[in-house]
Protein backbone atom coordinates (compact mmCIF):
# COMPACT_ATOMS: atom_id res chain seq x y z
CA UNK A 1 -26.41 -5.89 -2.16
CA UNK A 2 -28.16 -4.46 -5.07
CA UNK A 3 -28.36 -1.20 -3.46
CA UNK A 4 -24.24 -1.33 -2.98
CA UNK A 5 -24.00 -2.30 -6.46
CA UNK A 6 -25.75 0.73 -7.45
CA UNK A 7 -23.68 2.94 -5.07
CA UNK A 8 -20.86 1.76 -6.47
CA UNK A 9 -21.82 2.41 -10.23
CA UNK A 10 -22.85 6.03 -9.90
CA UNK A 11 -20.10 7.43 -7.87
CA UNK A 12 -17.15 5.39 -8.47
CA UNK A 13 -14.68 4.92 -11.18
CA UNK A 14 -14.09 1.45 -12.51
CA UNK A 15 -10.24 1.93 -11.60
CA UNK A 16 -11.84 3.10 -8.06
CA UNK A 17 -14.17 0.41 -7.86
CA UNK A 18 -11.07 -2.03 -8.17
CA UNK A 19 -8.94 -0.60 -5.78
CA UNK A 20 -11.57 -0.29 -3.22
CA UNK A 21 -12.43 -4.09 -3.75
CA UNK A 22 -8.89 -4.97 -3.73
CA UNK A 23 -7.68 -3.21 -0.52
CA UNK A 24 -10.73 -4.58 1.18
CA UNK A 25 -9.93 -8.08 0.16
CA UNK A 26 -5.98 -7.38 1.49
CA UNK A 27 -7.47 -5.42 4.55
CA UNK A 28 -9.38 -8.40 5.78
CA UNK A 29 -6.89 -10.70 5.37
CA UNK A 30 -4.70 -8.37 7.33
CA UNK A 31 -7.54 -8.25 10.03
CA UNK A 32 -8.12 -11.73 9.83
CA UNK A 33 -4.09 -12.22 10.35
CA UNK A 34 -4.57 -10.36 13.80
CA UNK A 35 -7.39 -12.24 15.44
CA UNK A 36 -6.55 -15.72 14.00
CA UNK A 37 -3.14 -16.36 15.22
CA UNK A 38 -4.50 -14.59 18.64
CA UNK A 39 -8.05 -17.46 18.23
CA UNK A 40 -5.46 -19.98 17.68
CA UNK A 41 -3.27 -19.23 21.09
CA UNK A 42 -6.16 -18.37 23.02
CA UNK A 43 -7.66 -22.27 24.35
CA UNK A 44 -4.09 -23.70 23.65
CA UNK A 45 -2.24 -21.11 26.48
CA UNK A 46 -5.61 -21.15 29.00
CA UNK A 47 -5.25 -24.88 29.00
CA UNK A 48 -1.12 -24.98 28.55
CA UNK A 49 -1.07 -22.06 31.35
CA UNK A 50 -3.73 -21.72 33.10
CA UNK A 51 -6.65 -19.04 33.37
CA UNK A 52 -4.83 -17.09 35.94
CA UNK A 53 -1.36 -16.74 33.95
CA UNK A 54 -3.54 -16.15 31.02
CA UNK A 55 -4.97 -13.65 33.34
CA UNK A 56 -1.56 -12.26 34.49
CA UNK A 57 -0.44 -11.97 30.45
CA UNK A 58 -3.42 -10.52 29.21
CA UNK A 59 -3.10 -7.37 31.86
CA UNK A 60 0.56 -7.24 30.18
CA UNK A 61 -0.91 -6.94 26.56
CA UNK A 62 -2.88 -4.38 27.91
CA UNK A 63 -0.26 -2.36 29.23
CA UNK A 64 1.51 -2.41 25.89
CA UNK A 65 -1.82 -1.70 24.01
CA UNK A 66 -1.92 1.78 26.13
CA UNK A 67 1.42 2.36 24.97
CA UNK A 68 0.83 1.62 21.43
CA UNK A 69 -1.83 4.11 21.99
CA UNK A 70 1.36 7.25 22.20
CA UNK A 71 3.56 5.16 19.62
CA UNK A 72 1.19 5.16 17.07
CA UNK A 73 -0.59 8.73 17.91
CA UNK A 74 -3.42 8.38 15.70
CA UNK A 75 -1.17 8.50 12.56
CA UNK A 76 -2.81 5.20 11.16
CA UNK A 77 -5.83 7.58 10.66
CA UNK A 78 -4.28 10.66 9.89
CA UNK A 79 -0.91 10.01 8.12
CA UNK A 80 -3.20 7.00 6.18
CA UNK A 81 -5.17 10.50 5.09
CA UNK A 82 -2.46 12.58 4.19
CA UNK A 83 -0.46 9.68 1.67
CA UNK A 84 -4.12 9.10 0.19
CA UNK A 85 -4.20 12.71 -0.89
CA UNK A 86 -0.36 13.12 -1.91
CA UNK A 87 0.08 9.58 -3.32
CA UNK A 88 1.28 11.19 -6.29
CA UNK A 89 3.53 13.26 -4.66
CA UNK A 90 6.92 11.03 -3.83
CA UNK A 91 9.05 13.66 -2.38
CA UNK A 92 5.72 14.28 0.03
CA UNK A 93 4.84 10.73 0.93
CA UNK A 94 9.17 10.45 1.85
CA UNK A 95 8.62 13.35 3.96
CA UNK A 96 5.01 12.12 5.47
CA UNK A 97 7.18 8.55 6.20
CA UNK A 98 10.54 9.86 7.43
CA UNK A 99 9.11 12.26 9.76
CA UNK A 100 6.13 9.79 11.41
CA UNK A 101 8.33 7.22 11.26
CA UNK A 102 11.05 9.39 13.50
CA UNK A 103 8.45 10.46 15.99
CA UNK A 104 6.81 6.58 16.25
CA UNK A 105 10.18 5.44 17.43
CA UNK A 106 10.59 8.97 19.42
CA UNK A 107 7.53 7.81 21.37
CA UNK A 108 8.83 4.14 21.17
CA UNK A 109 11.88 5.01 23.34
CA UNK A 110 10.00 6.95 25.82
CA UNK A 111 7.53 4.44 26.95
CA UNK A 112 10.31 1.74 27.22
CA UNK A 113 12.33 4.75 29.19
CA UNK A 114 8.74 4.47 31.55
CA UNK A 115 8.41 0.84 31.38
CA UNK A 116 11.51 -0.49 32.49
CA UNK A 117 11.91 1.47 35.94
CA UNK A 118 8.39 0.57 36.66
CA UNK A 119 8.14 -3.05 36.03
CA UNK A 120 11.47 -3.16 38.15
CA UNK A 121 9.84 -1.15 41.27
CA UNK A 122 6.62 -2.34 41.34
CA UNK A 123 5.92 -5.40 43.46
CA UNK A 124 3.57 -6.39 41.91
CA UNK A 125 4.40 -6.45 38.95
CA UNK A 126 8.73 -7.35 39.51
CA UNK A 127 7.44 -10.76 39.83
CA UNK A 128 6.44 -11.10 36.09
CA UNK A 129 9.01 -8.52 35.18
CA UNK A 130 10.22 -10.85 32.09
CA UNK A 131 6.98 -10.93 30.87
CA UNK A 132 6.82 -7.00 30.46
CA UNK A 133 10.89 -6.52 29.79
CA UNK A 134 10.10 -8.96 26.76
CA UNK A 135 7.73 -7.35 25.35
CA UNK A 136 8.97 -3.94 24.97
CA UNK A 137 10.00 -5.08 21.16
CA UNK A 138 6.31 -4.73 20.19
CA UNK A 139 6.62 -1.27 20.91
CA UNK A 140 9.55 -0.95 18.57
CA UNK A 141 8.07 -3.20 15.96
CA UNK A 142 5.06 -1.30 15.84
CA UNK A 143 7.07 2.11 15.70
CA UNK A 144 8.64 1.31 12.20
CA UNK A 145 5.74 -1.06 10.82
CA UNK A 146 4.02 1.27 7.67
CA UNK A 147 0.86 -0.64 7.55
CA UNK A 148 -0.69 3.16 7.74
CA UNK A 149 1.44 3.92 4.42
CA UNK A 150 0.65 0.79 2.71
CA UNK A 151 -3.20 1.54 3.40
CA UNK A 152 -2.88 4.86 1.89
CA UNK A 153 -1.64 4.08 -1.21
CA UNK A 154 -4.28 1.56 -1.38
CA UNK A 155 -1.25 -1.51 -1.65
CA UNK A 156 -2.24 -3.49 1.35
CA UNK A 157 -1.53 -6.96 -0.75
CA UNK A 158 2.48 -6.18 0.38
CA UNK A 159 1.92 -5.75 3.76
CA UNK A 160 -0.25 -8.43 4.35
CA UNK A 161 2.37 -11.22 2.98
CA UNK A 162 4.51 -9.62 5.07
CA UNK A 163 2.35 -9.98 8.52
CA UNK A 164 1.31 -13.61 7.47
CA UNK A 165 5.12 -14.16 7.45
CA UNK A 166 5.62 -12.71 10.70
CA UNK A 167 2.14 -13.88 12.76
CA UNK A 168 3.13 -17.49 11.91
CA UNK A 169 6.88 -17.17 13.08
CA UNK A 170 5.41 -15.91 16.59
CA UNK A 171 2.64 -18.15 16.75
CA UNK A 172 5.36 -21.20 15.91
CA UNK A 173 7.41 -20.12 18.70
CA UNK A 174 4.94 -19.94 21.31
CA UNK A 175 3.85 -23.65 20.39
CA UNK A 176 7.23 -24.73 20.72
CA UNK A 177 8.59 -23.55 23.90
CA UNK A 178 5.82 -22.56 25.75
CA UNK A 179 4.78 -26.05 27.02
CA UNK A 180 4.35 -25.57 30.92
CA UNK A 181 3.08 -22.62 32.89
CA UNK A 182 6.78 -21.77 33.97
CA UNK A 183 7.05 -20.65 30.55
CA UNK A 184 4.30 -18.25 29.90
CA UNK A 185 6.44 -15.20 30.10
CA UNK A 186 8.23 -16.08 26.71
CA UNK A 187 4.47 -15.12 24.42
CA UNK A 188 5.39 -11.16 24.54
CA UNK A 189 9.30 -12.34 23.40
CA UNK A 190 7.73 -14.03 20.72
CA UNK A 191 5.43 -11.91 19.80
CA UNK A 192 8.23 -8.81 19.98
CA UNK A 193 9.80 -11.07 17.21
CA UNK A 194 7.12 -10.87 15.07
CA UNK A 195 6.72 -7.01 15.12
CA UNK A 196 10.63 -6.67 14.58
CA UNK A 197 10.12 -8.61 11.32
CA UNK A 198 7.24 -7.75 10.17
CA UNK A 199 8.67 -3.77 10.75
CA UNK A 200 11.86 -4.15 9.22
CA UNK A 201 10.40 -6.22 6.00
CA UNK A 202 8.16 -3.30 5.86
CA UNK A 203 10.75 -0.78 5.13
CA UNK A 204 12.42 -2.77 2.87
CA UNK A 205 9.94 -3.43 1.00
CA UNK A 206 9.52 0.68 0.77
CA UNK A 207 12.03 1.22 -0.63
CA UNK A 208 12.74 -1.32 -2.87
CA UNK A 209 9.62 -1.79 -4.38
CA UNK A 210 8.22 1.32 -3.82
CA UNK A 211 11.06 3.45 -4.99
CA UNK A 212 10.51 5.54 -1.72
CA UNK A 213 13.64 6.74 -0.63
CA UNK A 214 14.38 7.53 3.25
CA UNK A 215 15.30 11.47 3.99
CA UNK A 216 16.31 13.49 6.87
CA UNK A 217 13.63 13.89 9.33
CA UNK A 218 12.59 17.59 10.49
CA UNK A 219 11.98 18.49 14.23
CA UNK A 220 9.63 21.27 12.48
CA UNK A 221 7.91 18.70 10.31
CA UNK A 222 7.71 16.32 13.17
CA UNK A 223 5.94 18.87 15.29
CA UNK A 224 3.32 19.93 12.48
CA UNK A 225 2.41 16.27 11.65
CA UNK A 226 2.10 15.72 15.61
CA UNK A 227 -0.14 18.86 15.45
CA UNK A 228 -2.07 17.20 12.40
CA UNK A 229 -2.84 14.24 14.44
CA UNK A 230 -3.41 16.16 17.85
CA UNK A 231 -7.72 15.60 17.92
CA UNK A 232 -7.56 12.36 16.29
CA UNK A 233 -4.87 11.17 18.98
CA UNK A 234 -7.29 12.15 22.00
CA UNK A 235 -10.38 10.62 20.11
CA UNK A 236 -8.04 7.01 19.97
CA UNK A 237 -6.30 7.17 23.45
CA UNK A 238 -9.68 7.96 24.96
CA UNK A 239 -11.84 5.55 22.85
CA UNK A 240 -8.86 2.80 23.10
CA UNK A 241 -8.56 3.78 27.07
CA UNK A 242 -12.31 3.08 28.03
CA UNK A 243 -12.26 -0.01 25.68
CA UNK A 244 -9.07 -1.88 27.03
CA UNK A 245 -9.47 -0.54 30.67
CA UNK A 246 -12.21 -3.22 31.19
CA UNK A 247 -9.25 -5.75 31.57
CA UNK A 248 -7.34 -3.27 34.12
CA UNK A 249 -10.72 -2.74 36.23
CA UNK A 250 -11.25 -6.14 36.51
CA UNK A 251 -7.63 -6.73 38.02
CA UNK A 252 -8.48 -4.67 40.63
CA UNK A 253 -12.13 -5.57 41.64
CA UNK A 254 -11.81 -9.36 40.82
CA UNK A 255 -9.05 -11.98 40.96
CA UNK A 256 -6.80 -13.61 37.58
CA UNK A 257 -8.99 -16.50 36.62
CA UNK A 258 -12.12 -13.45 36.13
CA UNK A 259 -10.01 -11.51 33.95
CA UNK A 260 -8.43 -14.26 31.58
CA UNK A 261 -12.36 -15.47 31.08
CA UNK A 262 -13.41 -12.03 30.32
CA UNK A 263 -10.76 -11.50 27.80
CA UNK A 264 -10.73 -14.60 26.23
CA UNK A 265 -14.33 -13.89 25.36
CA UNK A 266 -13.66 -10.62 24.60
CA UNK A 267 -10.98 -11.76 22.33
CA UNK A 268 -13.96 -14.01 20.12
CA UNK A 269 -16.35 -11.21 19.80
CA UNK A 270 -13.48 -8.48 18.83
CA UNK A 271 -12.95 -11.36 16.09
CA UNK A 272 -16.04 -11.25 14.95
CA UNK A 273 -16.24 -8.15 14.54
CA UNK A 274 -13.14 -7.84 12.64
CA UNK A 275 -14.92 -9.81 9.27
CA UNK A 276 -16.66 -6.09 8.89
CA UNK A 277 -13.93 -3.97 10.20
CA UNK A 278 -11.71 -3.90 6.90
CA UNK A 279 -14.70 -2.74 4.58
CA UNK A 280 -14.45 0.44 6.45
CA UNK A 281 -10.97 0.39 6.80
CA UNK A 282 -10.79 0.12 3.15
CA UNK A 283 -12.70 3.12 2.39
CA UNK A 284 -11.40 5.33 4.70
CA UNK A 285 -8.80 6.77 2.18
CA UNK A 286 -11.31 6.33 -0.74
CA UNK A 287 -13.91 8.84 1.34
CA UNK A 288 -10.65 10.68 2.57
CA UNK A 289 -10.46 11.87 -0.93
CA UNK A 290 -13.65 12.14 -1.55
CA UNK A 291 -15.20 14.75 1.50
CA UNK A 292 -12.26 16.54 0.95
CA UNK A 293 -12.59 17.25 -2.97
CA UNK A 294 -16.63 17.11 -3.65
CA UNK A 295 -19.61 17.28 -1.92
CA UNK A 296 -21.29 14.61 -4.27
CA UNK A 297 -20.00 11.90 -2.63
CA UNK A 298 -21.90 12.40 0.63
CA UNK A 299 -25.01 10.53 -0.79
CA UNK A 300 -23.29 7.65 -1.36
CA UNK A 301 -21.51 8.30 2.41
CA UNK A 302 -25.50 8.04 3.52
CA UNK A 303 -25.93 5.31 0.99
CA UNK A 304 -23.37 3.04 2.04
CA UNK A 305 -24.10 3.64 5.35
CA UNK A 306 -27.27 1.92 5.72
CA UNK A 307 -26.35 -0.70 4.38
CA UNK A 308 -23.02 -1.49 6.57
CA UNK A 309 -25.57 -1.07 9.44
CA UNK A 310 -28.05 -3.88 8.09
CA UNK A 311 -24.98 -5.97 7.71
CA UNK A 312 -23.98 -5.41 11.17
CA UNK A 313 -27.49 -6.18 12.29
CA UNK A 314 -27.47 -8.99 10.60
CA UNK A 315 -24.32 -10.68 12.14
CA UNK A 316 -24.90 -10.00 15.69
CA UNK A 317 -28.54 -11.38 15.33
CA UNK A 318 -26.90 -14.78 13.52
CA UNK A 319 -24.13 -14.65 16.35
CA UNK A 320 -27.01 -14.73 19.14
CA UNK A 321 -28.25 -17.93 17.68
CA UNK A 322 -24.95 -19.54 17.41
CA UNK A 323 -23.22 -17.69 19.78
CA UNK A 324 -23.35 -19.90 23.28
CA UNK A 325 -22.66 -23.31 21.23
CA UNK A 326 -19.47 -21.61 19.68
CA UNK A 327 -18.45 -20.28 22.87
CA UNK A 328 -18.46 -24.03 24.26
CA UNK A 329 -16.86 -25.39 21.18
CA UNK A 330 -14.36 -23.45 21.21
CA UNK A 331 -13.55 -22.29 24.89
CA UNK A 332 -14.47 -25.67 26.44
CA UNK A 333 -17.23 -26.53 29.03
CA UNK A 334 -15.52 -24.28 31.41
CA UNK A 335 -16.87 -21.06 30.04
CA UNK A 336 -20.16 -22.03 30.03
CA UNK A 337 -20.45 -19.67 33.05
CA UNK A 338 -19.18 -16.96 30.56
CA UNK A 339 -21.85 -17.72 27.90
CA UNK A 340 -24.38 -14.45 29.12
CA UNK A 341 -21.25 -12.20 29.34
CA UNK A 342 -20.92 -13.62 25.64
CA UNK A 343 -24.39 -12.57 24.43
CA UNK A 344 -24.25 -9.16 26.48
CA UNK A 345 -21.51 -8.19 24.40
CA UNK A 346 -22.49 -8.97 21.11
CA UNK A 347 -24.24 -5.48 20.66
CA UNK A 348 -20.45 -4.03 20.91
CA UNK A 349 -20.35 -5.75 17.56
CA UNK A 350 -23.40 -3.99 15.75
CA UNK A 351 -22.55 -0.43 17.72
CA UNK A 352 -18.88 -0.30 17.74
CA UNK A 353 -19.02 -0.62 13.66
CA UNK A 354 -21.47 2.09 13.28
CA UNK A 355 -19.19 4.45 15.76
CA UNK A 356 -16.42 3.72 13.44
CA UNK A 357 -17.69 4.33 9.87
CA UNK A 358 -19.78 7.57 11.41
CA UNK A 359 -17.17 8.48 13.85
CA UNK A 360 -13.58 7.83 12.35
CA UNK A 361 -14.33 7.88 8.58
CA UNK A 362 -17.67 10.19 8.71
CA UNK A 363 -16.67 12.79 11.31
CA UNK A 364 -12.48 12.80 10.79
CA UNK A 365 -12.74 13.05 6.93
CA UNK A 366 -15.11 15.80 7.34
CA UNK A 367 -13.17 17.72 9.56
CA UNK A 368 -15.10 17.87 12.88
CA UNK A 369 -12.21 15.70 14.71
CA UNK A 370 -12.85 17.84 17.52
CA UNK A 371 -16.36 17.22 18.15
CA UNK A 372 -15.53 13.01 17.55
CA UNK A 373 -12.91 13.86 20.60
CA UNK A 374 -15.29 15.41 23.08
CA UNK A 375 -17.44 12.45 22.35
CA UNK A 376 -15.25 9.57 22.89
CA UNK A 377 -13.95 11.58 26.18
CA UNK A 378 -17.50 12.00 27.17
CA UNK A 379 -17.73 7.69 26.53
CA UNK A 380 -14.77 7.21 27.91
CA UNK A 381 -15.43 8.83 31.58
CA UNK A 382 -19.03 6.93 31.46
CA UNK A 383 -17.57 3.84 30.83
CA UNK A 384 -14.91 3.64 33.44
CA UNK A 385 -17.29 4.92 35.73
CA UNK A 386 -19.80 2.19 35.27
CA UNK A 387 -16.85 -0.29 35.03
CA UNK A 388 -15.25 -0.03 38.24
CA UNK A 389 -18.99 0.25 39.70
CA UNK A 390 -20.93 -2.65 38.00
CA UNK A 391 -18.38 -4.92 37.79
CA UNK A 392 -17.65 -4.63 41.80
CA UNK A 393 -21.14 -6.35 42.43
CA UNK A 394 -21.62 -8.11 38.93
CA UNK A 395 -17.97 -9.33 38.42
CA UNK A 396 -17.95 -10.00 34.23
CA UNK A 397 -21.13 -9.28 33.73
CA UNK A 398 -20.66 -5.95 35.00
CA UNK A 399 -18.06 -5.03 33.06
CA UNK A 400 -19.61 -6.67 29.87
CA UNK A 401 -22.90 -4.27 30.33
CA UNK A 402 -20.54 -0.85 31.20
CA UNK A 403 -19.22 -1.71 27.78
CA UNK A 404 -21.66 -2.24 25.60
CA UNK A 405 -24.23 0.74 26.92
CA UNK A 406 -21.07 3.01 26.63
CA UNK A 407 -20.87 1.91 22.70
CA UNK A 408 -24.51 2.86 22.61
CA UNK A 409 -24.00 6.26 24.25
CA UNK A 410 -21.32 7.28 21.89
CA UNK A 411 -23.30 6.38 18.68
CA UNK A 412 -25.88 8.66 19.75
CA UNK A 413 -23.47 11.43 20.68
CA UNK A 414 -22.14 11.01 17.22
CA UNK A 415 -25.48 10.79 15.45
CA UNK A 416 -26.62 14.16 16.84
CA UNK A 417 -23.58 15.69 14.78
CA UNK A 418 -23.30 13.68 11.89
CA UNK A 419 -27.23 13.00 10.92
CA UNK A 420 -27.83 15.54 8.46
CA UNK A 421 -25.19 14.37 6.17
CA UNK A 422 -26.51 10.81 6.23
CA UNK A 423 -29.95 12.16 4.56
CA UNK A 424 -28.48 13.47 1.56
C-alpha cells in the first residue's frame, strides 16, 4: 500500500489522483452490479429450475455472449481510448459516439438476422426457441449502452445509477414470474428488458447532461473506427471464444446437469475476480493517456504492476482457505462434488488479472495490439484443444484444468513481449 501511495504521488496529479480513485470506486460498483444480481439468481433458478434447465439457459447466455463478442467489436477498449484522448474535443467524442454507436446496432441486426433462422431450424435447439427469440433484446441493449463512453471520460458515477436501475428491474422480474421450471425461458426476456433500459437511459443521459449532441453517422468513419478496432477485436473474440467455449464443450461431451454445475461455479470465481477487475479498468484510460504522451509513466506501469499481482496473490491464496465452505454455503450440499473443480480454478483468478493489466492495458496502450492478438489466438487454439480432450475423460474437472493452464500459457506469451517495460 505504501508503495501505491508513493506511485501515486510522483506521477500523478492531485486532479488525476481523484479521478482515478473515483472511476475505480464507480467501476466496481458497476462490476459488482454484474455479478451480484447474476450471484443472486444463480441458487434461486438451480433450485426454482433445475440444474439441467439451468444447464439448457446457461448454453443460451453463451450464445449471446459470442454475439456480443461482433456487437461490441472491441470498441469498449478502443473507442474507451480514443474519448480518453479527445475528451476535450466535443465535436470528436459526437463523431467517436454516432459512428460506434451506428455500427454496434449494424452488427446488432445482423446477428439477430443469424439467430432467428437458426434457432427456428435447429432441432435442437426449436425446442427452447423462446428462450433464444427472447433474448435477442440483449443484443440491442448492449448495441446502444455507452458504458465505453462513460469510462472514457472518466464519469462512470452516471452509468452506474443507471445499471443499478436496470439490474434490479430484471432481477425483480425473474423472481416474480419465474416460479416453476415451465417458466425458465422468460430470464433472457427479462434480462433483454434490462439492457433496453439501461441503453436508452444511457443516451439520454448523453445528451442531456452531457451536452453531447447526436450527428449523422459516416459509412467512411464507420469503416476507419472498425479498422481502429480490427487487432483488438481478434484479441477479444479469441480470448472471449476460448474462455466461454468451456460451457459449449461441455454440452457436447457431457449431459445438462454437468454444465449448469460447471457454470454456476464458474459464475462465483468470475465474481471474485471482478473485486480487482475495475482497478484496471479504471486505469486503462488514465495509462491510455499516459503511453501515448510520455515515456515517464512506464515506471509507475512496472510499479503498479507488482503490486496488482501481490494483490491477486493474495486473494486466490485467502479464497483456497475459504473457498470449499463458501462453495457449500452458498451452492448447497449438492456441489460438494464441484468443490475441486472450485479450487482448480481459482488460479484463473490470480492469472487472468495479470493477462489483463499486461495484456489489454500494457500491450494495447502501447501499441503492439498485434502481438496481444497472435497470443490470445495461440491460447485460444490450446485451450479448446485441451477442452474437448480433458474434459471427455475428466468431465468438469477437465475442463476446469484446460482453463486455467491456458491462462498460464498466455501470461507467459505476453511476458516475453512486455518484460522489459516492467523493469523500468
Amino acid at each position: 500500500m505504501k508503495a501505491l501511495i508513493q506511485f501515486l504521488s510522483h506521477h500523478l496529479k492531485n486532479n488525476e489522483v481523484k479521478t482515478v480513485i473515483k472511476n475505480f470506486l464507480s467501476l466496481s460498483s458497476l462490476n459488482l452490479l454484474n455479478f451480484i444480481f447474476p450471484l443472486i439468481l444463480i441458487p434461486y433458478l438451480t433450485h426454482t429450475i433445475g440444474l439441467e434447465l439451468y444447464g439448457q439457459y446457461v448454453l443460451s447466455a453463451t450464445v449471446f455472449n459470442y454475439c456480443l463478442l461482433l456487437v461490441n467489436f472491441g470498441f469498449d477498449f478502443s473507442a474507451t481510448k480514443l474519448i480518453s484522448i479527445n475528451r476535450d474535443d466535443k465535436l470528436k467524442t459526437a463523431d467517436i459516439l454516432a459512428n460506434i454507436t451506428a455500427t454496434r446496432l449494424i452488427f446488432a441486426l445482423i446477428t439477430s438476422i443469424v439467430i432467428i433462422p437458426i434457432v427456428l431450424l435447429i432441432p435442437n435447439l426449436t425446442s427452447n426457441k423462446l428462450l433464444y427469440l427472447f433474448g435477442i433484446g440483449i443484443l440491442w441493449g448492449q448495441a446502444i449502452t455507452p458504458i465505453w463512453l462513460f469510462q472514457g471520460l472518466e464519469k462512470m458515477g452516471y452509468i452506474t445509477a443507471i445499471n443499478l436501475t436496470a439490474r434490479t428491474i430484471s432481477t425483480l422480474l425473474i423472481f416474480i414470474f419465474i416460479q416453476i421450471p415451465e417458466h425458465f425461458y422468460l430470464v433472457n426476456l427479462f434480462l433483454s428488458i434490462g439492457y433496453l433500459i439501461s441503453g436508452f437511459a444511457g443516451l439520454i443521459l448523453i445528451q442531456k447532461y452531457l451536452g453531447i449532441d447526436f450527428i449523422k453517422p459516416s459509412l467512411s468513419r464507420m469503416k476507419n473506427y472498425l479498422m481502429d478496432s480490427w487487432d483488438i477485436f481478434l484479441s477479444t473474440l479469441s480470448m472471449s471464444f476460448y474462455r466461454e467455449a468451456n460451457i459449449i464443450i461441455l454440452g457436447l461431451t457431457t449431459n445438462y446437469a454437468m454444465v449448469g454445475q460447471y457454470a454456476a461455479i464458474e459464475k462465483v470465481i468470475k465474481a471474485m475476480q471482478s473485486f480487482m477487475e475495475p482497478l484496471a479498468k479504471a486505469l486503462f484510460p488514465f495509462f491510455g493517456r499516459k503511453l501515448n504522451s510520455s515515456k515517464e509513466i512506464y515506471s509507475g506501469f512496472g510499479v503498479f504492476g507488482k503490486i496488482y499481482a501481490l494483490l491477486l496473490l493474495f486473494i486466490t491464496i485467502i479464497l483456497y482457505l475459504i473457498g470449499p465452505y463458501l462453495v457449500i454455503w452458498y451452492l448447497g450440499k449438492s456441489f460438494i462434488s464441484g468443490i475441486i473443480v472450485f479450487q482448480v480454478l481459482l488460479p484463473v483468478i490470480f492469472l487472468g488479472g495479470l493477462n489483463y493489466y499486461l495484456g489489454i492495458i500494457g500491450l494495447i496502450n502501447l501499441g503492439m495490439n498485434k502481438y496481444f492478438s497472435k497470443a490470445v489466438f495461440i491460447t485460444g487454439i490450446y485451450s479448446i484443444s485441451m477442452c474437448y480432450f480433458l474434459s471427455s475423460y475428466w468431465g468438469t474437472i477437465g475442463a476446469a484444468t484446460a482453463m486455467t493452464s491456458s491462462e498460464l500459457i498466455l501470461l507467459l506469451i505476453i511476458l516475453r513481449k512486455i518484460y522489459p517495460w516492467l523493469k523500468k
